[in-house]
Structure formats: C-alpha cells, structure tokens
Protein backbone atom coordinates (compact mmCIF):
# COMPACT_ATOMS: atom_id res chain seq x y z
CA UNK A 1 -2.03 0.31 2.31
CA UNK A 2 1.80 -0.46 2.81
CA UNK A 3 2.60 -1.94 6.42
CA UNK A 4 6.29 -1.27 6.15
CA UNK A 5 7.02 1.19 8.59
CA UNK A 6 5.84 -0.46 11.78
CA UNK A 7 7.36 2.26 13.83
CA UNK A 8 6.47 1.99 17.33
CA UNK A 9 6.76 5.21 19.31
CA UNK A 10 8.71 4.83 21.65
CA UNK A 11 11.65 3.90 18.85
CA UNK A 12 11.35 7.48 17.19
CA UNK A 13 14.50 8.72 19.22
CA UNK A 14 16.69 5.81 18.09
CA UNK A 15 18.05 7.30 15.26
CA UNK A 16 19.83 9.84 17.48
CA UNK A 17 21.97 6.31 18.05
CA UNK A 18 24.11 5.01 14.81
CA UNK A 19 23.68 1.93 15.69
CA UNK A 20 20.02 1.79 16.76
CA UNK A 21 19.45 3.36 13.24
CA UNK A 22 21.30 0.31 11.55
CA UNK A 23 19.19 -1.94 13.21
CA UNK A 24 16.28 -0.29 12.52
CA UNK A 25 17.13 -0.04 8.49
CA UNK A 26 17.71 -3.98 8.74
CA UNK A 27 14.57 -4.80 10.50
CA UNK A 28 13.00 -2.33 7.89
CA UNK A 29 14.26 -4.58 4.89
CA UNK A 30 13.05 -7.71 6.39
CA UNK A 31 9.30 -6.63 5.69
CA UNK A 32 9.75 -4.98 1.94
CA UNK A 33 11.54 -5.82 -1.13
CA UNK A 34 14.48 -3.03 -2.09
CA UNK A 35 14.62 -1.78 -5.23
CA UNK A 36 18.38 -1.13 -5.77
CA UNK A 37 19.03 -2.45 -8.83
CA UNK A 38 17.78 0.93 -10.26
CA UNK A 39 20.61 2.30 -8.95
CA UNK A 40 22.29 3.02 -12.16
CA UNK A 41 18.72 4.04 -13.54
CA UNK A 42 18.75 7.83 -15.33
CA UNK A 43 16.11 9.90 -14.67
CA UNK A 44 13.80 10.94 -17.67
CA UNK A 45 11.86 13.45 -16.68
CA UNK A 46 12.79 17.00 -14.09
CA UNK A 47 9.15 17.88 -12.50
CA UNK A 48 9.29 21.60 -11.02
CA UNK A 49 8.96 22.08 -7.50
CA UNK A 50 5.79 23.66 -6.49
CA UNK A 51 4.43 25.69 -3.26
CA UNK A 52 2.03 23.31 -1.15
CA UNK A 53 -1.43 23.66 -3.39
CA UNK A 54 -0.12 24.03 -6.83
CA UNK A 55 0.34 21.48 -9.28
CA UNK A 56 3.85 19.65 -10.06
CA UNK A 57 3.59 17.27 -13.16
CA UNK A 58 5.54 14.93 -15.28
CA UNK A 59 4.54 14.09 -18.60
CA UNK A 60 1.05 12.35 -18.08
CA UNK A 61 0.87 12.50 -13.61
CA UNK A 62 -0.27 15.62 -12.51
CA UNK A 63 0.22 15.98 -8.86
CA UNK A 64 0.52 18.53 -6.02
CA UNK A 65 1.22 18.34 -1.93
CA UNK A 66 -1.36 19.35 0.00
CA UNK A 67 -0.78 21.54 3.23
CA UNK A 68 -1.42 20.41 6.60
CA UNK A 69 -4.26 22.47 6.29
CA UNK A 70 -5.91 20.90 3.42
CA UNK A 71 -4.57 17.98 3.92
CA UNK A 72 -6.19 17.70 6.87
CA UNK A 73 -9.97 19.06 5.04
CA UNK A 74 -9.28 16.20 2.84
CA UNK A 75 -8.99 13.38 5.09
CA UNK A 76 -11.85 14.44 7.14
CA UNK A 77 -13.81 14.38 4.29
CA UNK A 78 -13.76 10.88 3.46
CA UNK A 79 -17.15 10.24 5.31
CA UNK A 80 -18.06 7.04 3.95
CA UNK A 81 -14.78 5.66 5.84
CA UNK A 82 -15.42 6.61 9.07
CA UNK A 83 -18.94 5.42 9.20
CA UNK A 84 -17.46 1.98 7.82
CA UNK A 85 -15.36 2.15 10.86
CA UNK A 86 -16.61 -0.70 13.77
CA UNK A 87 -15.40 -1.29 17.27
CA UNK A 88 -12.10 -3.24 16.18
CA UNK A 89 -11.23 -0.53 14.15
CA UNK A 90 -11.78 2.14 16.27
CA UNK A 91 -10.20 0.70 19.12
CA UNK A 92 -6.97 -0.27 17.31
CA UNK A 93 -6.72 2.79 15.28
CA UNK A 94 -6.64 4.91 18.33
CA UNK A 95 -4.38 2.73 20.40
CA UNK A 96 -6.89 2.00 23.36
CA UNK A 97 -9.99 0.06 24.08
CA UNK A 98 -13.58 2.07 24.23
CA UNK A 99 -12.95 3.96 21.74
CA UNK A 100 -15.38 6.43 20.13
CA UNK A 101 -16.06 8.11 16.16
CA UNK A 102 -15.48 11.02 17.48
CA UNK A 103 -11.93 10.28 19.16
CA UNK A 104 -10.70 8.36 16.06
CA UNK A 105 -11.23 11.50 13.82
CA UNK A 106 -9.89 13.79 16.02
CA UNK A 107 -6.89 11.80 16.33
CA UNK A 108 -6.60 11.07 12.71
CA UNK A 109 -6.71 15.11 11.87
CA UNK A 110 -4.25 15.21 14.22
CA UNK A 111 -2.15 12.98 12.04
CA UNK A 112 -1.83 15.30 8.89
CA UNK A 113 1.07 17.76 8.53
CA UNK A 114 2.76 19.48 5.43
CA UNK A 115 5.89 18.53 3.66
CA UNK A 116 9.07 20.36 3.60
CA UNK A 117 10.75 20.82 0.86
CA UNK A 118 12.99 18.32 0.83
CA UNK A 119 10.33 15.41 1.17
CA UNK A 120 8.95 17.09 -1.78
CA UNK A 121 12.26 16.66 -4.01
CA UNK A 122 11.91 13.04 -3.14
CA UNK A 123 8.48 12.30 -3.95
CA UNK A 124 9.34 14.36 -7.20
CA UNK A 125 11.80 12.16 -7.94
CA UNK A 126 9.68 8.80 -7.49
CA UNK A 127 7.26 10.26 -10.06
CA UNK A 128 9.85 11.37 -12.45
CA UNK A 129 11.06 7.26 -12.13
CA UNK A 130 7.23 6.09 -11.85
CA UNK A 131 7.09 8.00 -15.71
CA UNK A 132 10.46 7.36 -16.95
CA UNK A 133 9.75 3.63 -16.26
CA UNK A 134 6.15 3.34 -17.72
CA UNK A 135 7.81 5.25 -21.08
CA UNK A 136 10.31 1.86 -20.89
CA UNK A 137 7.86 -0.77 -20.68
CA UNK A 138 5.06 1.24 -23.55
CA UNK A 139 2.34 2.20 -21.24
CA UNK A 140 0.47 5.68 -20.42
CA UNK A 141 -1.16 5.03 -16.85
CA UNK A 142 -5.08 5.77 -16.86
CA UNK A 143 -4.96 8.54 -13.89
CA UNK A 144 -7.84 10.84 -14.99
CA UNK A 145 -7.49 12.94 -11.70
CA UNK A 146 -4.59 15.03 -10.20
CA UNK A 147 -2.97 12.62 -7.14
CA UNK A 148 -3.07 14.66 -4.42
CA UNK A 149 -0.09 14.53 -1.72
CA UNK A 150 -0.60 14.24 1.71
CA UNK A 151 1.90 13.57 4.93
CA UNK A 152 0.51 11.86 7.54
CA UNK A 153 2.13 10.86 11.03
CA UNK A 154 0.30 7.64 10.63
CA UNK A 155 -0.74 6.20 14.10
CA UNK A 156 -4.30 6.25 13.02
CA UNK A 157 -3.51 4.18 10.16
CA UNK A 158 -0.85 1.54 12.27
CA UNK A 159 2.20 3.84 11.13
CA UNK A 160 1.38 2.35 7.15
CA UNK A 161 3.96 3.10 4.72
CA UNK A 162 1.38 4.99 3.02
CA UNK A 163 -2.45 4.15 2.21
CA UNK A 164 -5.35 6.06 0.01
CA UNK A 165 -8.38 7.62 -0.07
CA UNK A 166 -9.55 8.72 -3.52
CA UNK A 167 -6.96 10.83 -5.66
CA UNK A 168 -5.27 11.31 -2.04
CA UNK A 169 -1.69 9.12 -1.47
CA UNK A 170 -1.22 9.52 2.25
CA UNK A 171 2.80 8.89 3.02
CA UNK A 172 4.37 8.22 6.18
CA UNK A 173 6.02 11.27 8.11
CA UNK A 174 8.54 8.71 9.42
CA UNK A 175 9.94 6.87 6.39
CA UNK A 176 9.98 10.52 4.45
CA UNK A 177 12.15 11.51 6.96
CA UNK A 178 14.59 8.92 6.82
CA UNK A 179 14.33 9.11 2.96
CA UNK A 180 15.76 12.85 3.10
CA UNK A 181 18.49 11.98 5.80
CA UNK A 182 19.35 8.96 3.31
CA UNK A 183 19.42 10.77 0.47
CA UNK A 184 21.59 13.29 2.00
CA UNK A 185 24.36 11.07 3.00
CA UNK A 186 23.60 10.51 6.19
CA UNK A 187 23.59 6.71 5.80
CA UNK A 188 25.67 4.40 3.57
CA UNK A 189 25.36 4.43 -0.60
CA UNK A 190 23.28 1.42 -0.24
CA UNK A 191 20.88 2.63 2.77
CA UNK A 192 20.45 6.05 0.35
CA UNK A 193 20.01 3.96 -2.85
CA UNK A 194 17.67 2.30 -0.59
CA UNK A 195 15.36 4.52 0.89
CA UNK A 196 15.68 6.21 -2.91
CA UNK A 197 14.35 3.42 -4.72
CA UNK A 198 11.99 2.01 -1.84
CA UNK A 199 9.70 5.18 -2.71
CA UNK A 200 9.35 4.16 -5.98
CA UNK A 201 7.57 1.27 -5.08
CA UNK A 202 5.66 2.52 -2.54
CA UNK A 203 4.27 5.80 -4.53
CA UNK A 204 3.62 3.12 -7.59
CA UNK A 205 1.63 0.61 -5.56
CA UNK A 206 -0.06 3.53 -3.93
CA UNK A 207 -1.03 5.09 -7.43
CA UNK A 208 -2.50 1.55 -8.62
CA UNK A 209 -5.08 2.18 -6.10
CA UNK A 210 -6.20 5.70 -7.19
CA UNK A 211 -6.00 4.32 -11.03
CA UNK A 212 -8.46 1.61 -9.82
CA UNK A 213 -10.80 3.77 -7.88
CA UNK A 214 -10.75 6.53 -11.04
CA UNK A 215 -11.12 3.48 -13.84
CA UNK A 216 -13.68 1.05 -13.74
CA UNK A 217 -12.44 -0.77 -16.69
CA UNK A 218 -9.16 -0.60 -15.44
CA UNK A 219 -10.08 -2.54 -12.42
CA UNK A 220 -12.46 -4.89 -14.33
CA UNK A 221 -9.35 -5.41 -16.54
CA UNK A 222 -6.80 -6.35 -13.82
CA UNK A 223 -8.92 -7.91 -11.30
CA UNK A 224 -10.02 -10.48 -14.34
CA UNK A 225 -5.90 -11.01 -14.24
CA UNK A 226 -6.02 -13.17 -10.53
CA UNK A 227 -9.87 -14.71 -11.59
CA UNK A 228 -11.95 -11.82 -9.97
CA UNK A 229 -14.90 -10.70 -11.28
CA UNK A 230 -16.40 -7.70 -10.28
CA UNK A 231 -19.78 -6.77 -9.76
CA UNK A 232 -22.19 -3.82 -9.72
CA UNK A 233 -22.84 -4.04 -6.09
CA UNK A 234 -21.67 -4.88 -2.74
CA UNK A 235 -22.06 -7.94 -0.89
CA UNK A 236 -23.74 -7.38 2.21
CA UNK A 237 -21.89 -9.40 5.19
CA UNK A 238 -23.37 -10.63 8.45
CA UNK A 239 -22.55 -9.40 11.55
CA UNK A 240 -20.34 -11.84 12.88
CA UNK A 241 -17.89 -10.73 9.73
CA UNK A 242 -18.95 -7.00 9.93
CA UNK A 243 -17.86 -7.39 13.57
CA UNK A 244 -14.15 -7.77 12.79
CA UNK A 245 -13.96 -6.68 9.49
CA UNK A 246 -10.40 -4.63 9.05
CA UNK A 247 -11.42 -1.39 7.29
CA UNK A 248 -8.83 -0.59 4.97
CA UNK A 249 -8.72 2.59 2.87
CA UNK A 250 -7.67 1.43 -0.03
CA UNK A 251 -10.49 -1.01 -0.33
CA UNK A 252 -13.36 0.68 -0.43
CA UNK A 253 -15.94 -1.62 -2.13
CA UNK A 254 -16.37 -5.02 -1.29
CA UNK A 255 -18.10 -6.08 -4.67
CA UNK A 256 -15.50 -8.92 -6.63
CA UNK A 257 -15.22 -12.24 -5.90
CA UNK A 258 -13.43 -15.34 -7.43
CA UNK A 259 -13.95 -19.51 -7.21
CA UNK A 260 -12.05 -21.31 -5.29
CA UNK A 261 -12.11 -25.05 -4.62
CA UNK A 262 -13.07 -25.15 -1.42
CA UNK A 263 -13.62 -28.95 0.63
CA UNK A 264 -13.84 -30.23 -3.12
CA UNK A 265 -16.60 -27.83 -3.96
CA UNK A 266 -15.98 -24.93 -6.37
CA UNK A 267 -17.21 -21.44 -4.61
CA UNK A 268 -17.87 -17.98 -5.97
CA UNK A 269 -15.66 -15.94 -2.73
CA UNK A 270 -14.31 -12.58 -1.50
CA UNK A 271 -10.84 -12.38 0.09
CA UNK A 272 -10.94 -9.42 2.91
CA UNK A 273 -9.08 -8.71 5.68
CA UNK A 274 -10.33 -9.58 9.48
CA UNK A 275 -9.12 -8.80 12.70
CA UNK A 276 -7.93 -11.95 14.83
CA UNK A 277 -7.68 -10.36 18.13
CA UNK A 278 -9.48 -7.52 19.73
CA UNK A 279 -6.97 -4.54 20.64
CA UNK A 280 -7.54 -5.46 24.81
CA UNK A 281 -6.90 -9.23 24.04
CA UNK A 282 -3.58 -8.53 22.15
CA UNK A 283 -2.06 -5.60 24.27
CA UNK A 284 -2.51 -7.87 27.03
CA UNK A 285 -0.10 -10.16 25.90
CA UNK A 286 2.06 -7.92 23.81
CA UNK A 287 1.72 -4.18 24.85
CA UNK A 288 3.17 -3.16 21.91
CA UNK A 289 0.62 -4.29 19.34
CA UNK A 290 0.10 -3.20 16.07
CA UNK A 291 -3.17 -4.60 14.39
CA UNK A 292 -0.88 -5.57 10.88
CA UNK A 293 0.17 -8.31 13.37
CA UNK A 294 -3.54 -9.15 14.21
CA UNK A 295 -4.93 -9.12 10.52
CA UNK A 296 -5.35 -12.01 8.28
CA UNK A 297 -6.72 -12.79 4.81
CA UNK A 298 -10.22 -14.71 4.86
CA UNK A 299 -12.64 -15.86 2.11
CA UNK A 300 -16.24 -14.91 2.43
CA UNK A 301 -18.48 -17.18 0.31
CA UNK A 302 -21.21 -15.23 -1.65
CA UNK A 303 -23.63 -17.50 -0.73
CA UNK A 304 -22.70 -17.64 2.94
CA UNK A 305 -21.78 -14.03 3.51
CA UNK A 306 -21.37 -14.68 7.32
CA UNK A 307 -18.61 -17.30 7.07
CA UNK A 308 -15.05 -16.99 6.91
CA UNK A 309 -12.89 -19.31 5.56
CA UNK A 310 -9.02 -19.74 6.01
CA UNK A 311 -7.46 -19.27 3.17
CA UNK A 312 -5.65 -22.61 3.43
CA UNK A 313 -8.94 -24.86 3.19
CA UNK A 314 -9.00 -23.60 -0.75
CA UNK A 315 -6.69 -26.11 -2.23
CA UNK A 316 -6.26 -23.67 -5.07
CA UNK A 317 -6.06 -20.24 -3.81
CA UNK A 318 -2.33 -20.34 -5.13
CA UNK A 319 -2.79 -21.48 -8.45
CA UNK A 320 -5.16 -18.58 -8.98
CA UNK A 321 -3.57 -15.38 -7.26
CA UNK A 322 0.11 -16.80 -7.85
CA UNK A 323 2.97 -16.68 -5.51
CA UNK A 324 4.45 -12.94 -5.79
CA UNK A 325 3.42 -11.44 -3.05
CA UNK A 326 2.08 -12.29 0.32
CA UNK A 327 0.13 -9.36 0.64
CA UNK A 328 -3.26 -11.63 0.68
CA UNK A 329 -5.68 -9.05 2.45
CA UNK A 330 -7.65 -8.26 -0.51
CA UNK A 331 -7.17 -8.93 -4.59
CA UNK A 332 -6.86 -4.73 -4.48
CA UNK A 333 -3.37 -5.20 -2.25
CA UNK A 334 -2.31 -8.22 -4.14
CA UNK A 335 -2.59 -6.83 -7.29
CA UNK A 336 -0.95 -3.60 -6.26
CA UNK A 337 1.93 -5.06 -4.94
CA UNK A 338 2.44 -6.55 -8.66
CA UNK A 339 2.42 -3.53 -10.47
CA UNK A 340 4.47 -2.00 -8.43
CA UNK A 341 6.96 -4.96 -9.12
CA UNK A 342 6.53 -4.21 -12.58
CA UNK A 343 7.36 -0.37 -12.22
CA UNK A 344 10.08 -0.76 -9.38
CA UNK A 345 12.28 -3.65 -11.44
CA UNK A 346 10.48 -4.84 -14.60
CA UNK A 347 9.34 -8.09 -16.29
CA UNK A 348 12.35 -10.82 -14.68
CA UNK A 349 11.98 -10.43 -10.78
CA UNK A 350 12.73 -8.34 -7.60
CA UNK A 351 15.97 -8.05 -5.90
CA UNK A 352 15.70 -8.12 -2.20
CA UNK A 353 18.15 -8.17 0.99
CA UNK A 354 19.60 -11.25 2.32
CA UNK A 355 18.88 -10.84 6.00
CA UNK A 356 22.46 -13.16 6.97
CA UNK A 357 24.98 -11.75 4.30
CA UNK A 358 23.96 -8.50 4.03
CA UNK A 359 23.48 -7.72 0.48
CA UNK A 360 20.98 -7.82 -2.63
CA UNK A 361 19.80 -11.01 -4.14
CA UNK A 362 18.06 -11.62 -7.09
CA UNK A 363 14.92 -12.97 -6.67
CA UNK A 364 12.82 -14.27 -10.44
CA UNK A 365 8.75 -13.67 -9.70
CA UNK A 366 7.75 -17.14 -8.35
CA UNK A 367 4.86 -16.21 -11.20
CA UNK A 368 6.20 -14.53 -13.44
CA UNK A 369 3.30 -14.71 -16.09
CA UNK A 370 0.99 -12.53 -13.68
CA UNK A 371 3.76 -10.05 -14.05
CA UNK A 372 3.58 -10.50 -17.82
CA UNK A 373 -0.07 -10.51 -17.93
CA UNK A 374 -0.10 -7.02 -16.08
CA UNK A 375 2.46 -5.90 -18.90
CA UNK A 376 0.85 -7.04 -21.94
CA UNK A 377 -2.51 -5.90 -20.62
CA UNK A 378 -1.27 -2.87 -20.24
CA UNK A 379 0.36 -2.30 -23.02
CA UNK A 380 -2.75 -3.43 -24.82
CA UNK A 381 -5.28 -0.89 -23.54
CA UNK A 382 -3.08 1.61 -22.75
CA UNK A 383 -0.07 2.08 -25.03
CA UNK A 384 1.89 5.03 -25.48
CA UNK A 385 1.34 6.84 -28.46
C-alpha cells in the first residue's frame, strides 16, 4: 500500500484554484520520490487499448481494467480481509468511531468505479515502461496471473496511492485524475513528467506485491535479501497486538521473521504495522486524521508474540533492512519500495524534489548493495532469454 495521496475531502475542489493545485503538487512531492529523470526515456513497447474486461498486454504482463461492476465483485470477495479486520480498523477505515463489518464493506463497495479511457492510456503507458525497463536491466518478472485493474475512490483504504489484494492493483481515483490533467498539459512540463513517471513507481511497487503473493520462491528469495526468513505458518499474536494490529492488504500473512539485537540479546522478530491512537483519541485532537499518521512499525518477538517492540531498541535494525526507504511497516513494503527504485531509476539512486529550490536532486541509495542484490538476484533466477 502507497500512502501518497493523503487527500482529505474537503481539498477535492482545490484544483478548481491554480494556485491551490500548486500547493497541493508540492505537498504531494514531499511524501514520494519523482521519477523524472526518465524523462528522456523511449518507450519500448505500444500495449492496445482494451474495453473494461478484456485483456491489454505487453510482452510478458498481461493485464486488463476491471469495471466498476466487477471491480466491485472483486473486492468484496476478498473475505479473508474483512474478517482480519478489528475495531481500529474498522473504525478508521470508515471515518467514525462504532463502526461495524457490515458498514466498512458497504462503504468500501462504494469505493470502486471504472476507468475512463484516458486513465487507461496512462496505466498503459506505466506497463509499457514497467517492461521496457525490466528488458534494460535482463529480467522477465515471475507474474503467473493476469494483474487485474481496479479504480478505487480510496477512503476505505486512507485515500492510498494504490494497495492489493491478490492479482488485483487497486489505484487511486484522485491521483489518476490528476495524472490525465498532467499529462494533458494542464500543469507545467515538470508537474506532467511528474505525475507521468510517478505511476511508474507506484504500478511497479504495486506489482511486487502480486509477484510475491503468486511466487513463493520469489518471496523466499527476496525476503532472504533484508535477513527474513519465511515460514510455513503464521504466528499467532496475543490480543493486546491483535487489538491494534493495522490490517494492510498487501500483507496478508504474517509468517517471516528476522534477528535483531535487541537489549544485547539476538531475537528471531516480525516487523508489522500497529495503530498508535484509536480513531476517537486522534480526531479529537486533529479532526482531520488519517490513520498513515497514527501507524508505526513494531517488532513482535516469536517467542513473545504479545509484545511490541520499538523499532529503535534493536541496535541493528538498520544494518539489516538498510537505509532506502522509510517505509518500515512490514519487510513486504520495504522491499517493495526497492524494486520499485530499481524499475523507476535503476542501479545508482533516486532523484527527488528539493522542497526549498524547487527542482530535482540526485539522491545515490544510502544502500545501494540491497539495490544490487535485488538486481543480481533477479537476474539470476529470472533472466531474459
């Protein structure tokens, strides 16, 4: 799940203002890294544009966008989600306290809607550069199943950039929109080149989670990359962690874990997400709330599967997931966000805005040899031919 949208409601009119809408692009840097420097990038691949149901493809992703109709059949089919769902969940999913099963799914059907046709052109387009860019660096991605498409307003899911479930990407209604507008020169060359190349990374770390949900070994293989090991079950966790446990839907199994050095002692963990505040306790202070600003990364020992631990108190939790990314809610998300580095800009580093000048810097991988380890697995185990 990508948190960079963050579009509260009450700001979906502001782009009827020029400069409300340049404020909102800069705020919208500050939480993701661009990926301009693709601008000059050609495109390798032309995928055909397809009715809602039938399949687009490039040369190895097969792909089609769902409907509202189906789209909406195949979100509310994802049973095993919703009964994961507790109280926290439900109550900030839904945007008020109390809240019931039955009023989260209804409002998350509510969510789903179908693409026009020029969202389509530029998911199309991502995929195309998604392909074109896995041809450059010698690797055929492992996607056994056709991704399916869907649009989703996204207020169930804390207006996400986009998030999972299965072979079903879920993108946000929002950002699509300003994507089109963008790429039809609504906004400057650099806000279009933006929104462009932003998509890329989203719909790449997006497909890392369906290629780990479709491939075990492909999991195995890039979990073992940040020390994970995974197992062939699921830990069961008490209820004090079960309590505020942030369901996410792109982790679906809570079965890896890695050591960490933890008050000197070395400890077999899982890093999950948790809740800090209830939805009542933070709307009370800000009434705005949005639970990516009430979420934090915790370690659960195996052996103490009702504790959680800050990841601070593990004097090493740096030296084995690395510095790219501070997208610490899970080794799923982490690693995601790094191979979507690795599609979106390649093997050197990131370029991202500089929130006082203005412009693109260059930013080398803090550690860059997890980048190159994701590479050279890769192009191990799954070379092109």
């Amino acid at each position: 799940m990508r948190n960079e949208s963050m579009h509260p409601e009450g700001e979906l009119n502001s782009l009827k203002n020029k400069n409300k809408v340049k404020k909102y692009l800069r705020k919208f840097r500050m939480v993701i890294a661009a990926a301009i420097v693709m601008i000059c990038l050609p495109m390798a691949f032309t995928s055909c544009q397809k009715d809602d149901g039938q399949t687009s493809t490039t040369a190895h992703l097969r792909y089609h966008f769902a409907s509202q109709e189906e789209g909406r059949q195949l979100k509310m089919a994802n049973t095993a989600y919703f009964d994961g769902l507790n109280q926290y969940d439900l109550d900030w999913k839904t945007w008020h306290s109390g809240a019931t099963l039955a009023e989260y799914k209804a409002f998350a059907e509510e969510q789903i809607v179908g693409f026009t046709e020029e969202e389509k052109k530029i998911i199309n387009s991502a995929m195309d550069f998604v392909e074109s860019r896995c041809a450059e660096l010698g690797i055929q991605l492992p996607l056994h199943d056709e991704i399916v498409f869907i649009k989703s307003n996204m207020a169930d899911e804390g207006y996400a950039g986009g998030y999972t479930h299965k072979n079903e990407i879920y993108l946000d209604a929002y950002f699509l929109g300003l994507a089109v507008r963008a790429s039809q020169g609504e906004f400057s060359d650099m806000d279009r080149e933006y929104f462009l190349h932003f998509t890329h990374e989203l719909v790449a770390h997006e497909i890392f989670h369906v290629l780990t949900r479709g491939d075990a070994q492909f999991r195995q293989r890039m979990y073992g990359l940040v020390g994970f090991t995974v197992m062939d079950h699921e830990v069961e966790f008490g209820p004090a962690v079960r309590g505020v446990l942030e369901s996410n839907p792109d982790v679906e199994r809570y079965d890896n874990w890695a050591e960490f050095t933890i008050g000197g002692v070395k400890r077999r963990c899982i890093l999950t997400a948790v809740y800090t505040s209830s939805y009542a306790e933070a709307v009370a202070i800000d009434p705005e709330a949005n639970f990516f600003n009430y979420t934090e990364g915790v370690l659960i020992p195996l052996d103490e599967p009702n504790t959680m631990i800050p990841i601070e108190q593990a004097t090493d939790f740096y030296d084995i997931m690395g510095y790219n990314s501070n997208y610490l809610l899970a080794a799923e998300e982490y690693l995601a966000d790094n191979f979507s580095y690795l599609v979106a800009y390649g093997l050197d580093g990131r370029y991202d805005f500089d929130r006082d000048q203005d412009c693109l810097v260059f930013i080398p991988y803090p550690t860059p040899q997890l980048i190159s380890s994701i590479h050279n697995m890769l192009t191990q185990y799954y070379a092109n031919k």
